[in-house]
C-alpha atoms as a PDB file:
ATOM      1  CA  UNK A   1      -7.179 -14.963 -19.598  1.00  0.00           C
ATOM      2  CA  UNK A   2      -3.486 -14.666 -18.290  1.00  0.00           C
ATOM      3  CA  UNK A   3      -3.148 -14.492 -14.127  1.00  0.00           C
ATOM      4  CA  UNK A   4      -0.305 -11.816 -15.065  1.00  0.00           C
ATOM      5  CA  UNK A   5      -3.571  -9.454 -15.500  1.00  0.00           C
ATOM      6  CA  UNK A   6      -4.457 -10.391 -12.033  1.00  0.00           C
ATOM      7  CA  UNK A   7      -1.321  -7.792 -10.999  1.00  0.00           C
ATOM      8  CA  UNK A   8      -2.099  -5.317 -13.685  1.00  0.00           C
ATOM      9  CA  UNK A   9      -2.789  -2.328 -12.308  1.00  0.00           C
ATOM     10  CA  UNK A  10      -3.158  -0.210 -15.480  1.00  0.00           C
ATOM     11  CA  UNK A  11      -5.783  -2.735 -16.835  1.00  0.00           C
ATOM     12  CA  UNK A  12      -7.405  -2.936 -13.379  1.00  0.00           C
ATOM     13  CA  UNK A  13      -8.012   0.576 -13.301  1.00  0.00           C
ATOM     14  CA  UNK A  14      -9.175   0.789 -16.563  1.00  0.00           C
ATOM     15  CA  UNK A  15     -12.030  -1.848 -16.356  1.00  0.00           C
ATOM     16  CA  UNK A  16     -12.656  -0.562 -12.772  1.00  0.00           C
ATOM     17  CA  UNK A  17     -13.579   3.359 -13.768  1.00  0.00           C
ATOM     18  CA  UNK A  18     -15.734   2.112 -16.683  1.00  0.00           C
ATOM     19  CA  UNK A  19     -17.505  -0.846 -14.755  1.00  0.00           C
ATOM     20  CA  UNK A  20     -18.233   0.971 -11.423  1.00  0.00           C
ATOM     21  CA  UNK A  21     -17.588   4.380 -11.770  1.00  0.00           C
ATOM     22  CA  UNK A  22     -18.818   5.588 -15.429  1.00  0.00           C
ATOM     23  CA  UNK A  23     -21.323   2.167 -15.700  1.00  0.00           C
ATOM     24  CA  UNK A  24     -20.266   1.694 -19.460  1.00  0.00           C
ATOM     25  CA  UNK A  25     -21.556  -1.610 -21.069  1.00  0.00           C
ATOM     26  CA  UNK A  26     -19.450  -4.699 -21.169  1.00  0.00           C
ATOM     27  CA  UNK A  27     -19.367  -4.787 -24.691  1.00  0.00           C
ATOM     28  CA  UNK A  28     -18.101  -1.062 -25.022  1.00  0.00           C
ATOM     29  CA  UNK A  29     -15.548  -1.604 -22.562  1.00  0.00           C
ATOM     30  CA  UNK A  30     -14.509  -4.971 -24.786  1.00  0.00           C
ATOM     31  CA  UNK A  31     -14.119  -2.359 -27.492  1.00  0.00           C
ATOM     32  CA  UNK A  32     -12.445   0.438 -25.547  1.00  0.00           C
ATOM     33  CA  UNK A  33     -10.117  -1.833 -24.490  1.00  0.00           C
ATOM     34  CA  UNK A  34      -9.698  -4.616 -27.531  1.00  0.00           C
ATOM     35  CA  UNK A  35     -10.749  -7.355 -25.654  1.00  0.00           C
ATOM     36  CA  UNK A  36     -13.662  -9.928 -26.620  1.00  0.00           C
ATOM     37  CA  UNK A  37     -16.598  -9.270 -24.148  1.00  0.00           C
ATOM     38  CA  UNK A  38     -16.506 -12.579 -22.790  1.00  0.00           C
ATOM     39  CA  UNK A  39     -13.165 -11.349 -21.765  1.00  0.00           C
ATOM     40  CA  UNK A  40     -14.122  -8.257 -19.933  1.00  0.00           C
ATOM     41  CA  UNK A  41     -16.655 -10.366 -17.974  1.00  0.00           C
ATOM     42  CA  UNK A  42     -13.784 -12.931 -17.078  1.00  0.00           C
ATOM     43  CA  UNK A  43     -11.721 -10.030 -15.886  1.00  0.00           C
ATOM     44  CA  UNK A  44     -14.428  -8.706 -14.050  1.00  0.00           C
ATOM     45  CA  UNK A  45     -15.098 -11.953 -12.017  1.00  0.00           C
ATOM     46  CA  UNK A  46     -11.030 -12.187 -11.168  1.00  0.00           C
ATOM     47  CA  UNK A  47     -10.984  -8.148 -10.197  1.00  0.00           C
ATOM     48  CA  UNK A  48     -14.327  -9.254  -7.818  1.00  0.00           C
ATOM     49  CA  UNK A  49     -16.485  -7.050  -9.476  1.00  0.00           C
ATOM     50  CA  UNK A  50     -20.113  -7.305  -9.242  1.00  0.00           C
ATOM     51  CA  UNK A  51     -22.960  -8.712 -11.882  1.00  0.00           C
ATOM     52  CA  UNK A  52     -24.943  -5.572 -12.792  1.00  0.00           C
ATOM     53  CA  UNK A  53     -27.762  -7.234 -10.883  1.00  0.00           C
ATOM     54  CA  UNK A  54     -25.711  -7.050  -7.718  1.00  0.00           C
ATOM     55  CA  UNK A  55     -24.229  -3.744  -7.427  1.00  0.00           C
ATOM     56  CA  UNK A  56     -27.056  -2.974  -4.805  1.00  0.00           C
ATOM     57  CA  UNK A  57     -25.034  -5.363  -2.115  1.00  0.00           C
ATOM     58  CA  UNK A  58     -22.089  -2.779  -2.657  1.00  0.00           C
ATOM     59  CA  UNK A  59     -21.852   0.415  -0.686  1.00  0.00           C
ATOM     60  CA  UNK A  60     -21.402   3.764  -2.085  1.00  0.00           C
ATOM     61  CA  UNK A  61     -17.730   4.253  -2.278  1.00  0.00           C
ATOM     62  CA  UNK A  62     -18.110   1.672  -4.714  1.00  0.00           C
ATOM     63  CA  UNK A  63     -18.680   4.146  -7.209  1.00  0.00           C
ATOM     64  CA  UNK A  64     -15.283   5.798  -6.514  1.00  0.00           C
ATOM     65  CA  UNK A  65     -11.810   5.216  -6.882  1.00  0.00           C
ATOM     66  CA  UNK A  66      -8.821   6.319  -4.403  1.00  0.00           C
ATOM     67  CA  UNK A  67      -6.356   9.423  -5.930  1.00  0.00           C
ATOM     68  CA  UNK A  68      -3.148   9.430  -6.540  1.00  0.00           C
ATOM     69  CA  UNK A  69      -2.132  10.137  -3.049  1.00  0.00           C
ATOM     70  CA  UNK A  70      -4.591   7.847  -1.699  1.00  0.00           C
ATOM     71  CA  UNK A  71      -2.975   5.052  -3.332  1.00  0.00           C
ATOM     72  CA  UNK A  72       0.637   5.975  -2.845  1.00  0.00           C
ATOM     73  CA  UNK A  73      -0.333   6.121   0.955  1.00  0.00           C
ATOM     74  CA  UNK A  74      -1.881   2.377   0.357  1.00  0.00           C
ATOM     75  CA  UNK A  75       1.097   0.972  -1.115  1.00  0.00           C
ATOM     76  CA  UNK A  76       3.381   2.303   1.243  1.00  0.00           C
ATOM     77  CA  UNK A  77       1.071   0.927   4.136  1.00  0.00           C
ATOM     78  CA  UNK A  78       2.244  -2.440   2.328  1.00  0.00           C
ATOM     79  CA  UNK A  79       5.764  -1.736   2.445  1.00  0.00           C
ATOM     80  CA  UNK A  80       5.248  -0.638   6.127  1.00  0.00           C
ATOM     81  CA  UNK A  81       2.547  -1.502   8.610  1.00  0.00           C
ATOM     82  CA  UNK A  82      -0.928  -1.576   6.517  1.00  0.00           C
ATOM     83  CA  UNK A  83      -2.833  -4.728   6.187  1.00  0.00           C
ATOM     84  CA  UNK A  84      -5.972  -5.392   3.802  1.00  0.00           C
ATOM     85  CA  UNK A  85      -8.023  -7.870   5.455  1.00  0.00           C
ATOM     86  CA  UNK A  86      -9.988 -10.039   3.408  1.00  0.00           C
ATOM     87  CA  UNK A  87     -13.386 -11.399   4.710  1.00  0.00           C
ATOM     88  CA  UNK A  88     -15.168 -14.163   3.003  1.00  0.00           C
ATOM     89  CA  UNK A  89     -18.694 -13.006   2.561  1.00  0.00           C
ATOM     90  CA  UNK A  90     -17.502  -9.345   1.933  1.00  0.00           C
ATOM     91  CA  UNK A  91     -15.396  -6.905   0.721  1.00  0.00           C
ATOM     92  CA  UNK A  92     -12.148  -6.535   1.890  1.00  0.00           C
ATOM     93  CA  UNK A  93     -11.064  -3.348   4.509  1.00  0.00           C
ATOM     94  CA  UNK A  94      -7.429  -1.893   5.123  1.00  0.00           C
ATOM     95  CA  UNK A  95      -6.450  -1.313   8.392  1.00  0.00           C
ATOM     96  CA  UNK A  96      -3.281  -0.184  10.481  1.00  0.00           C
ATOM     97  CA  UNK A  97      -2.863   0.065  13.751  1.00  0.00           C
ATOM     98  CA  UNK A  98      -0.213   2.015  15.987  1.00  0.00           C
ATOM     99  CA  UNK A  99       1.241   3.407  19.001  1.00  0.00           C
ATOM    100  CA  UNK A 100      -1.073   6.367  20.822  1.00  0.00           C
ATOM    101  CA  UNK A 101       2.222   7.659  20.827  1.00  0.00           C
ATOM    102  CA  UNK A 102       1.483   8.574  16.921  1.00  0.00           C
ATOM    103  CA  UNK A 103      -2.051   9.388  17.540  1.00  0.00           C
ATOM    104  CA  UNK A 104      -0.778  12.448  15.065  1.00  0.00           C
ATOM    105  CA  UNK A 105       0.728   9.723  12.479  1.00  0.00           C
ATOM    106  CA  UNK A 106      -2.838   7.620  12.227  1.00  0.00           C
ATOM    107  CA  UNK A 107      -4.729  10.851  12.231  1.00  0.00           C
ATOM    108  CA  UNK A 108      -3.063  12.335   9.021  1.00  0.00           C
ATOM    109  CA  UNK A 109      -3.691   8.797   7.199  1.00  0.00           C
ATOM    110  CA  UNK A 110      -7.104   8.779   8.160  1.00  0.00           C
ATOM    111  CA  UNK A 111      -7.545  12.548   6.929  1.00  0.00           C
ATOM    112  CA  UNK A 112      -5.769  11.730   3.494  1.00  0.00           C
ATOM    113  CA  UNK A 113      -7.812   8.637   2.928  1.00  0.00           C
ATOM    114  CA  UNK A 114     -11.163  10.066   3.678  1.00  0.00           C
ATOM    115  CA  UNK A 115     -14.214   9.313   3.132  1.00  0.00           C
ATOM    116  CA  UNK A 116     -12.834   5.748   2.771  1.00  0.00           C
ATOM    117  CA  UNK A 117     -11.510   5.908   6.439  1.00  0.00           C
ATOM    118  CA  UNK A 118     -13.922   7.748   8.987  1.00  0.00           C
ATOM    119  CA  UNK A 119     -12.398   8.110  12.103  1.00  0.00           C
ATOM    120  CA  UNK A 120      -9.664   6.858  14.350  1.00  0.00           C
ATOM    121  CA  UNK A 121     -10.377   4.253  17.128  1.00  0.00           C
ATOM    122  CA  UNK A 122      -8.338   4.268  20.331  1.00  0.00           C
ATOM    123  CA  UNK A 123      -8.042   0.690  21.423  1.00  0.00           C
ATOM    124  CA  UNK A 124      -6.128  -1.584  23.967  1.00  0.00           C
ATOM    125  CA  UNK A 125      -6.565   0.763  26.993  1.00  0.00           C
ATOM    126  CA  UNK A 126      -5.902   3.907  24.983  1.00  0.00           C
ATOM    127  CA  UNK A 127      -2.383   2.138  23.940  1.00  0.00           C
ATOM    128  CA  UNK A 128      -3.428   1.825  20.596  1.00  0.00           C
ATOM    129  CA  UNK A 129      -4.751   4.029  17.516  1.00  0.00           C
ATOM    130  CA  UNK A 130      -6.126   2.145  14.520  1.00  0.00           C
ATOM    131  CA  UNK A 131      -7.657   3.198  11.467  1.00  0.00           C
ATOM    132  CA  UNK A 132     -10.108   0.917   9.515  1.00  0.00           C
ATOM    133  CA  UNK A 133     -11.474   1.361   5.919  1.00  0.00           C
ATOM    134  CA  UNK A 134     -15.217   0.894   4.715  1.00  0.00           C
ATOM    135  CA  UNK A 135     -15.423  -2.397   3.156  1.00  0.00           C
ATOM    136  CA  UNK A 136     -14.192  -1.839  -0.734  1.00  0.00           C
ATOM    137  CA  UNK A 137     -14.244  -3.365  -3.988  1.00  0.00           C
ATOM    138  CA  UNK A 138     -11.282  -1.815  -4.872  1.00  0.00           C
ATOM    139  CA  UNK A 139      -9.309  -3.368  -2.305  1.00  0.00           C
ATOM    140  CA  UNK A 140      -9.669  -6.433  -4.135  1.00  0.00           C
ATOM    141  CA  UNK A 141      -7.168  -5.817  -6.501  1.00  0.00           C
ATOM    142  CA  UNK A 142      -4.372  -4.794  -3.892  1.00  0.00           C
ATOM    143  CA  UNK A 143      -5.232  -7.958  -1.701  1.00  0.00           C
ATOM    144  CA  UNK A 144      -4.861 -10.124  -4.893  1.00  0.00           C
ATOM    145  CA  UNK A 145      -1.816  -8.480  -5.728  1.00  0.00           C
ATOM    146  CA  UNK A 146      -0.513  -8.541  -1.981  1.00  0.00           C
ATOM    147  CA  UNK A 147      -1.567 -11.391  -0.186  1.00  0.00           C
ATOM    148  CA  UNK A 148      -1.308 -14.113  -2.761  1.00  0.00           C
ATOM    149  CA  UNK A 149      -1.330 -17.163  -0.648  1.00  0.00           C
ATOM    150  CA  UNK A 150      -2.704 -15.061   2.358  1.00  0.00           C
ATOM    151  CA  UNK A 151       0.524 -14.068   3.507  1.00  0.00           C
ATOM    152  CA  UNK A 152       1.835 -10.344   2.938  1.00  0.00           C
ATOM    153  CA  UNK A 153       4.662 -10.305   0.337  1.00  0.00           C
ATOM    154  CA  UNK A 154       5.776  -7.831  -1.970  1.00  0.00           C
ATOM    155  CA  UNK A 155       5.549  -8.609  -5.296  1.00  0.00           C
ATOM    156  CA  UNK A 156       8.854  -7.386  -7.884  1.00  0.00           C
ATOM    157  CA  UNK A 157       6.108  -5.649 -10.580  1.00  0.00           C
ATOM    158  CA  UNK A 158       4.636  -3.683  -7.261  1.00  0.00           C
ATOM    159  CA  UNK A 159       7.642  -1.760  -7.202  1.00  0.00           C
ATOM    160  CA  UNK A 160       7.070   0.114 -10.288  1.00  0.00           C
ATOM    161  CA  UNK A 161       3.895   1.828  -8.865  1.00  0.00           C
ATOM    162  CA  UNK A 162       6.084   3.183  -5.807  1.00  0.00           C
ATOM    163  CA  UNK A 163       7.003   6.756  -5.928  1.00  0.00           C
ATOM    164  CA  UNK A 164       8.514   9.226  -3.638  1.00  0.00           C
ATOM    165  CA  UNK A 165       5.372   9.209  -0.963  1.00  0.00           C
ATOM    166  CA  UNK A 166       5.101   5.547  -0.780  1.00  0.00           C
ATOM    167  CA  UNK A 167       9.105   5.394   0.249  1.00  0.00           C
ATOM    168  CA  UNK A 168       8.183   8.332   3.014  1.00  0.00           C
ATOM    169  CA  UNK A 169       4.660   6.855   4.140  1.00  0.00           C
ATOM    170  CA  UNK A 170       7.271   3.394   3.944  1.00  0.00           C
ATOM    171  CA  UNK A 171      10.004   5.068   6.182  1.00  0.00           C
ATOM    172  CA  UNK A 172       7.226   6.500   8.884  1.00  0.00           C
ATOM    173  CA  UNK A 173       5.795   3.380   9.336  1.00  0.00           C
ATOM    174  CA  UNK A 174       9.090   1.621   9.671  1.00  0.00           C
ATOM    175  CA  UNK A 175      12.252   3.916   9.861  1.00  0.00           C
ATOM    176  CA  UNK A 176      14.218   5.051  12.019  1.00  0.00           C
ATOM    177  CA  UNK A 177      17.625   6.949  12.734  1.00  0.00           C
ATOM    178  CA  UNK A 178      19.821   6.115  15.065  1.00  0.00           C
ATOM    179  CA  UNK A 179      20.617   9.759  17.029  1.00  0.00           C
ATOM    180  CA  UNK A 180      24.691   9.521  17.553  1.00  0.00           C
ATOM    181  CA  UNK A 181      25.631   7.822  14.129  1.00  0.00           C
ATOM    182  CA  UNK A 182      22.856   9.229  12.246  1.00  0.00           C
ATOM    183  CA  UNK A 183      22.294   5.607  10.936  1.00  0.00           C
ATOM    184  CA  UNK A 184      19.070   5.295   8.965  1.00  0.00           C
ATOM    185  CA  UNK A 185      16.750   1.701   8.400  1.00  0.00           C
ATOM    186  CA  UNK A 186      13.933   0.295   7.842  1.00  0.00           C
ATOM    187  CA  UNK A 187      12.740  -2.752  10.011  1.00  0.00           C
ATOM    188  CA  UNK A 188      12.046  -4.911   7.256  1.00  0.00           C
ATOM    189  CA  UNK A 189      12.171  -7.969   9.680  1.00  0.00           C
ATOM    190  CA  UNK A 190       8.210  -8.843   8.219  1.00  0.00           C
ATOM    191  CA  UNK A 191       9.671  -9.972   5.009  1.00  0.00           C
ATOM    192  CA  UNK A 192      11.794 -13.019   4.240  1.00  0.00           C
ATOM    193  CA  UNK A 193      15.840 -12.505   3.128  1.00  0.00           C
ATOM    194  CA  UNK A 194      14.751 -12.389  -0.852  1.00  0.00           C
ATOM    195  CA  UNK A 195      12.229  -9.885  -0.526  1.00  0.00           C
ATOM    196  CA  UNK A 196      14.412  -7.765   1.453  1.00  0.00           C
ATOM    197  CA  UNK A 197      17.661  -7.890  -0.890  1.00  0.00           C
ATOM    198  CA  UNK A 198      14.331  -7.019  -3.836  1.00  0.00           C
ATOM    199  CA  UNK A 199      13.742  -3.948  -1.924  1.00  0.00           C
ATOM    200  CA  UNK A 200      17.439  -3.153  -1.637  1.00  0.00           C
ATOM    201  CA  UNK A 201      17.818  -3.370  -5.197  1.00  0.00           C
ATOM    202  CA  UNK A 202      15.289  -1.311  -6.039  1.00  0.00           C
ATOM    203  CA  UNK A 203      16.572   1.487  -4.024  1.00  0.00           C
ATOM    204  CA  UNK A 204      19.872   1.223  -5.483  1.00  0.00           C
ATOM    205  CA  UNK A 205      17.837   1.102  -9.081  1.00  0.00           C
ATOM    206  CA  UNK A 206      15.770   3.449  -9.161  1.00  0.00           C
ATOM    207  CA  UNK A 207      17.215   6.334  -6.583  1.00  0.00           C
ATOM    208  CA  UNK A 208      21.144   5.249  -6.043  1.00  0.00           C
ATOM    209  CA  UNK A 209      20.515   4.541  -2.565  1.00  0.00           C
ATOM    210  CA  UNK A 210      23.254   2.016  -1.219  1.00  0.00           C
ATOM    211  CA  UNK A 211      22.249  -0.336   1.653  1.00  0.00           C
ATOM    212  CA  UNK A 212      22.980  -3.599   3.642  1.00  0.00           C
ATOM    213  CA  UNK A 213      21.116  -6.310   5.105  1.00  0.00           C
ATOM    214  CA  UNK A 214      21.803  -6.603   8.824  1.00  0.00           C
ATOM    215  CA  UNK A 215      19.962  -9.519  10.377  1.00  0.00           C
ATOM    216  CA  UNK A 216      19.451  -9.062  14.193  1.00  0.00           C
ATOM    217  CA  UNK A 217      19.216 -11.913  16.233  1.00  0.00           C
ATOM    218  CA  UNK A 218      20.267 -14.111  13.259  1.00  0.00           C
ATOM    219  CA  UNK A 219      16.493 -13.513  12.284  1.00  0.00           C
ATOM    220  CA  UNK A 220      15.325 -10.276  11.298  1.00  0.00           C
ATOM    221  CA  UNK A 221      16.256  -8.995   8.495  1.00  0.00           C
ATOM    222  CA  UNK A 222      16.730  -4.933   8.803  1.00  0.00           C
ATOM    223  CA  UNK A 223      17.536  -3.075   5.762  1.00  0.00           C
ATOM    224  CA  UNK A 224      20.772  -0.382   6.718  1.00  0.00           C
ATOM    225  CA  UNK A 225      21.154   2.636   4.693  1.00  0.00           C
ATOM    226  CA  UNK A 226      24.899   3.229   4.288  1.00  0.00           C
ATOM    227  CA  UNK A 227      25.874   6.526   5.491  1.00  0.00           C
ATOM    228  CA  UNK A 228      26.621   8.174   2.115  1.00  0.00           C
ATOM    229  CA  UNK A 229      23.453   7.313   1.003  1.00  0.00           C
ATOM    230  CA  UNK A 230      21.630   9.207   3.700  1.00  0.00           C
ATOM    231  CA  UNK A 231      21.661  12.409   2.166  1.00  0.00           C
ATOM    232  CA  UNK A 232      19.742  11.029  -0.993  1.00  0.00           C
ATOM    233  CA  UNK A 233      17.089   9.174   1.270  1.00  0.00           C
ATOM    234  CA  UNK A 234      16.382  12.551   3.052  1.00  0.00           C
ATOM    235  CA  UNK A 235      16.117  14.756  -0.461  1.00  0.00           C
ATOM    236  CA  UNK A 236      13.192  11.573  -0.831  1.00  0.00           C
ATOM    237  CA  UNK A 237      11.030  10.967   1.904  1.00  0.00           C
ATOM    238  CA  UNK A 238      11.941  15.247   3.860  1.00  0.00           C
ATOM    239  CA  UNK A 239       9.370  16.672   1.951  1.00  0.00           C
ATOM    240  CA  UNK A 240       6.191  14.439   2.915  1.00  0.00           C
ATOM    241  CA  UNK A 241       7.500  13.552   6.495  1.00  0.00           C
ATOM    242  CA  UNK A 242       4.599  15.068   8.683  1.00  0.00           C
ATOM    243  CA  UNK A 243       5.749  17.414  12.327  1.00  0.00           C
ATOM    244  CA  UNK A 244       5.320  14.569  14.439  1.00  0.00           C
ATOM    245  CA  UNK A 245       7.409  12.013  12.964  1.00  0.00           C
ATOM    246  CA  UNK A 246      10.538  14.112  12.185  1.00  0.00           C
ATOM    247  CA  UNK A 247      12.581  12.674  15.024  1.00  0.00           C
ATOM    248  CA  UNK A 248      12.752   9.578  12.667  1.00  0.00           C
ATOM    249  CA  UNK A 249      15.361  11.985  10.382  1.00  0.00           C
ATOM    250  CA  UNK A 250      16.841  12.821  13.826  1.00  0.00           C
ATOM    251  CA  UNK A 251      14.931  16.195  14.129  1.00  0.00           C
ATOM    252  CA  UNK A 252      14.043  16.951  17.530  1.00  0.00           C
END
C-alpha cells in the first residue's frame, strides 16, 4: 500500500463513511472501492481506524464526519493558528487558543464546529480563550497529513482542498492590514522560507493574488500582499469575515 494514500483525502473519506459511519463490511468496501480486502484492512490500520471488536473504546462522534464548512474551518486553522494534538493512548483533539480580545472570534469556531467542540474555556487569568475538540478518529487523518514528523508543515497536495473559507478563517487567524497604507499580510513567520514562497504561489495560481516575502528581523518570514492585489484578496475572504474581526480589512 502506497504512503501517497496516507494524504488522500478522497480515499480517506471514502473508507471512513463506510467503516464508521454506514458500518459496511470490509469486503464490500474492497469491492466498492476495487481494492483487495486485505487492502482495505491495511488502509484502515494507517487511517487509525478501529478493529470491529474495538469500536466500543471510541466515543460517539465517531460515527460522524465534519461538513464541508467544518473542514474548511479545520484546514484553515492549519494555515493559521489551529493545532491537532496527538496523544499516544488516544485519539487526537484540535485545539486553538487566542486573545480574550477575540472572545467573539473563538466563539463563532466553536459554534460552527459543534458538537465536536462544546464550549469555550477562558484561561491564563481570563487572557486567554481556547477551544478544544472531543477526542476524534477523524483527526487522524489531518494529523498524519499535517504533522508528519511532529512538526506543523503544510503539505503542497493540502492546497488543493483549500477554498475561499479556509483563505478567510486563514486571514482571521493571521492577517492583518496596516491602517495608513492599507497594506495587507499574513504572519506566516510559523513556517520555514519554502513553505512560505508554496503558499505564495498558490495564491498567485489559483486566485492571481501577487505577493512578497518580507522577513522581519532577518527571521520571520511574513507573506505581503502587493497593493494591487488587495482588491482581489477582499472579493475572497469579505464575505465570511465575521463583525468582530473586520478591522483586519481596515473596517472600523
Amino acid at each position: 500500500m502506497s504512503k501517497s494514500n496516507l494524504i488522500n483525502r478522497e480515499l480517506w473519506k471514502s473508507v471512513y463513511k463506510m467503516y464508521m459511519v454506514d458500518k459496511i463490511p470490509i469486503e464490500e468496501i474492497a469491492d466498492k472501492l476495487g481494492y483487495a480486502p486485505e487492502s482495505i484492512s491495511k488502509l484502515r490500520e494507517q487511517f487509525g481506524l478501529p478493529p470491529r471488536t474495538k469500536e466500543w473504546l471510541y466515543n460517539e462522534y465517531a460515527a460522524s464526519m465534519f461538513n464541508e464548512e467544518q473542514e474548511q474551518i479545520i484546514l484553515g486553522g492549519m494555515l493559521g493558528d489551529g493545532c491537532i494534538q496527538s496523544r499516544t493512548s488516544r485519539n487526537p483533539i484540535y485545539t486553538e487558543t487566542h486573545s480574550i480580545h477575540q472572545l467573539e472570534y473563538i466563539s463563532w469556531k466553536q459554534t460552527k464546529l459543534y458538537p465536536f467542540v462544546k464550549s469555550v474555556s477562558i484561561g491564563h487569568k481570563e487572557t486567554q480563550a481556547q477551544i478544544r475538540s472531543v477526542a476524534m478518529p477523524q483527526l487522524r487523518f489531518y494529523r498524519n497529513v499535517f504533522y508528519p514528523d511532529d512538526h506543523k508543515l503544510i503539505p503542497v497536495e493540502s492546497l488543493r482542498w483549500l477554498d475561499d473559507l479556509a483563505v478567510a478563517v486563514w486571514y482571521m487567524d493571521d492577517g492583518s492590514i496596516t491602517q495608513k497604507s492599507g497594506v495587507m499580510r499574513f504572519a506566516t513567520c510559523g513556517f520555514n522560507l519554502k513553505t512560505v514562497g508554496m503558499l505564495q504561489g498558490w495564491l498567485a495560481t489559483k486566485y492571481d493574488i501577487m505577493s512578497y516575502i518580507y522577513v522581519d528581523k532577518g527571521i520571520y518570514p511574513n507573506l505581503v500582499i502587493q497593493k494591487e492585489s488587495n482588491n482581489k484578496l477582499m472579493k475572497i475572504i469579505e464575505p465570511h469575515i465575521i463583525p468582530s474581526m473586520r478591522y483586519k480589512l481596515g473596517q472600523l
